[in-house]
Protein backbone atom coordinates (compact mmCIF):
# COMPACT_ATOMS: atom_id res chain seq x y z
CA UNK A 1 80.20 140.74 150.25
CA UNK A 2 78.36 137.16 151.28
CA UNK A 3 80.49 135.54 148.92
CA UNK A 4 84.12 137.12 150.42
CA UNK A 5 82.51 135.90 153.95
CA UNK A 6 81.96 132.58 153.15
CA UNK A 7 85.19 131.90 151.16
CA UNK A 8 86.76 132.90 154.31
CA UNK A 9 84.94 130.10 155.85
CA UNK A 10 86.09 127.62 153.43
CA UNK A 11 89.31 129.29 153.46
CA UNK A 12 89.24 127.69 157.90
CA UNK A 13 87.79 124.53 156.69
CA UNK A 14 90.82 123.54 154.43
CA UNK A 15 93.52 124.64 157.18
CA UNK A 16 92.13 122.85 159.99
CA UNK A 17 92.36 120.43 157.46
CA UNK A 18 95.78 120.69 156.71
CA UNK A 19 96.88 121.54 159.91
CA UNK A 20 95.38 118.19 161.23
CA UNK A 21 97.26 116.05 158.65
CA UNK A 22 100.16 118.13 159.67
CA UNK A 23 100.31 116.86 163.02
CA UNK A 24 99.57 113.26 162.12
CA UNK A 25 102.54 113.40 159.21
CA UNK A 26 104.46 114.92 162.13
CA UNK A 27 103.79 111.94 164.52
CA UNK A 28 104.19 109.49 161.86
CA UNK A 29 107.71 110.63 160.67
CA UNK A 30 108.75 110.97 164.28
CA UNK A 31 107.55 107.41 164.90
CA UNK A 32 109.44 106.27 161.69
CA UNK A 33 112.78 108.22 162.66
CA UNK A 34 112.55 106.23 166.21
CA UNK A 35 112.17 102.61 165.30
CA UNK A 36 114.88 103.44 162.45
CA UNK A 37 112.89 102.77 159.84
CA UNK A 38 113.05 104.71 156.32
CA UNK A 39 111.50 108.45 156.85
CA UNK A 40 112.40 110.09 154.19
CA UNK A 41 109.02 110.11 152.12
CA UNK A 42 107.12 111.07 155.27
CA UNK A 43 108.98 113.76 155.21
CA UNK A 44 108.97 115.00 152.04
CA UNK A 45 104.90 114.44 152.61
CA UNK A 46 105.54 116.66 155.84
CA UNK A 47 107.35 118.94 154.22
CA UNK A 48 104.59 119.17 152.03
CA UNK A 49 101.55 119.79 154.00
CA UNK A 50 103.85 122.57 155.38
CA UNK A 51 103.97 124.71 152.56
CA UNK A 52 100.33 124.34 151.35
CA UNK A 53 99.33 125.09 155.29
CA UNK A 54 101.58 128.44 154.92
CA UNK A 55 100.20 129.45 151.86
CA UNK A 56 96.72 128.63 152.70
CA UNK A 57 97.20 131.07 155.68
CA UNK A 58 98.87 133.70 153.13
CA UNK A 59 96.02 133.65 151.26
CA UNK A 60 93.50 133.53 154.19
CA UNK A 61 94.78 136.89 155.30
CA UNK A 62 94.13 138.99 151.91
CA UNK A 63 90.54 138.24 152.68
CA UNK A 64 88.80 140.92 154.80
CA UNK A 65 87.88 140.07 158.05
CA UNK A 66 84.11 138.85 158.78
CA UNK A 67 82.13 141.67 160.58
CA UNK A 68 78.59 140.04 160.56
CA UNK A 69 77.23 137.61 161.94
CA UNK A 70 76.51 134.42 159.55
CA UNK A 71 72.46 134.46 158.71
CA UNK A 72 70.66 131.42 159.53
C-alpha cells in the first residue's frame, strides 16, 4: 500500500511539472502571437503539454487517495 502512496506522490511531482511548463508555453506563444512573429510550433508544443497534463491527471485519479500520513 506504501508503494500506491508514493506513486501518487510522483504522480504530483510530474504535474506541477507539466502544469508549470504549461503556463510558460502559454506566455511564450502569447508573446509570439503579439509581436507577429511565427507561433505555430509553440503551439503545437502547447498543445502538447496539454494533453500529457490531462492524462497525467486521468491517471492520477485511478490511484486511491492517501489516508496516512507519510513516515519520516
Amino acid at each position: 500500500m506504501h508503494r500506491r502512496e508514493r506513486s501518487a506522490e510522483d504522480f504530483d511531482i510530474i504535474i506541477g511539472f507539466l502544469g508549470f511548463w504549461a503556463v510558460v508555453l502559454l506566455a511564450v506563444t502569447v508573446w509570439m502571437e503579439v509581436t507577429a512573429q511565427p507561433a505555430l510550433g509553440w503551439a503545437l508544443g502547447l498543445l502538447a503539454m496539454l494533453l500529457a497534463l490531462y492524462g497525467m491527471t486521468r491517471l492520477r485519479r485511478r490511484l486511491p487517495r492517501r489516508t496516512m500520513t507519510r513516515r519520516r
